[in-house]
Protein backbone atom coordinates (compact mmCIF):
# COMPACT_ATOMS: atom_id res chain seq x y z
CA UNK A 1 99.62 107.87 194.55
CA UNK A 2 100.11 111.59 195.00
CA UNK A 3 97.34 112.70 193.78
CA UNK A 4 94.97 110.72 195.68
CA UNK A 5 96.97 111.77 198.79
CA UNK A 6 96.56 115.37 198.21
CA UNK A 7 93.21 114.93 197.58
CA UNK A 8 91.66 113.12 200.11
CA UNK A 9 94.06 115.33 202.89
CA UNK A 10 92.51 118.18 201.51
CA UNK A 11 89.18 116.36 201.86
CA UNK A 12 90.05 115.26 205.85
CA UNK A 13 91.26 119.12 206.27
CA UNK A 14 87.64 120.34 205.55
CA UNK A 15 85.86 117.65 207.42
CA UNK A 16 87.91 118.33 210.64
CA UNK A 17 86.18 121.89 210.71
CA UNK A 18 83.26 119.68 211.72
CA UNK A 19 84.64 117.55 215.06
CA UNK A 20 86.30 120.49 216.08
CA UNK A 21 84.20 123.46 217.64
CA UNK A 22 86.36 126.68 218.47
CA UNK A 23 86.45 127.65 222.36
CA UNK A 24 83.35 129.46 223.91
CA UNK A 25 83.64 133.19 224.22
CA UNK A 26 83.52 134.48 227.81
CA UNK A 27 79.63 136.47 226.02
CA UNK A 28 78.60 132.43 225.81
CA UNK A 29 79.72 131.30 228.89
CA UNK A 30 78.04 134.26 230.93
CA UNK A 31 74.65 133.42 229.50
CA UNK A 32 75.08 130.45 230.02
CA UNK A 33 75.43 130.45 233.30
CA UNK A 34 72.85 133.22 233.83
CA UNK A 35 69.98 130.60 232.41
CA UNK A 36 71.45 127.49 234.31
CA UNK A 37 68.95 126.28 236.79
CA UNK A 38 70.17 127.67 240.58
CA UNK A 39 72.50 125.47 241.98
CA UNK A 40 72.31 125.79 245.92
CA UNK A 41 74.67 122.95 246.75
CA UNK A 42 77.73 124.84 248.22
CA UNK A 43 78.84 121.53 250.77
CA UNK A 44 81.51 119.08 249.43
CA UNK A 45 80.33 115.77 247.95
CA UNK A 46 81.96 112.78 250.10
CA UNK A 47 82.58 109.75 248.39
CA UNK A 48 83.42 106.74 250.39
CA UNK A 49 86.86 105.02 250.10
CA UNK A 50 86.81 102.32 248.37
CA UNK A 51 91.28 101.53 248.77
CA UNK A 52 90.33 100.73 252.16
CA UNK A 53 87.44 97.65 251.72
């Protein structure tokens, strides 16, 4: 069987590459945020309490 092992954990090694994306770079993130739609909200959001009903 250790051939097929090696093979197809060779085969899940280079299909990983594809769920996992690598971290944005702080370039990315700024433009990002410099092309997101204003946001004027600056007040807290209340949600009610729902332990106490």
């Amino acid at each position: 069987m250790r051939p097929f092992v090696t093979e197809h954990q060779a085969v899940g090694r280079e299909g990983a590459e594809r769920f996992f994306m690598p971290a944005p770079t702080q370039e990315a993130l700024d433009m990002l945020a410099a092309n997101a739609p204003g946001n004027t909200r600056t007040e807290a959001i209340r949600l009610p309490d729902y332990a106490a009903h």
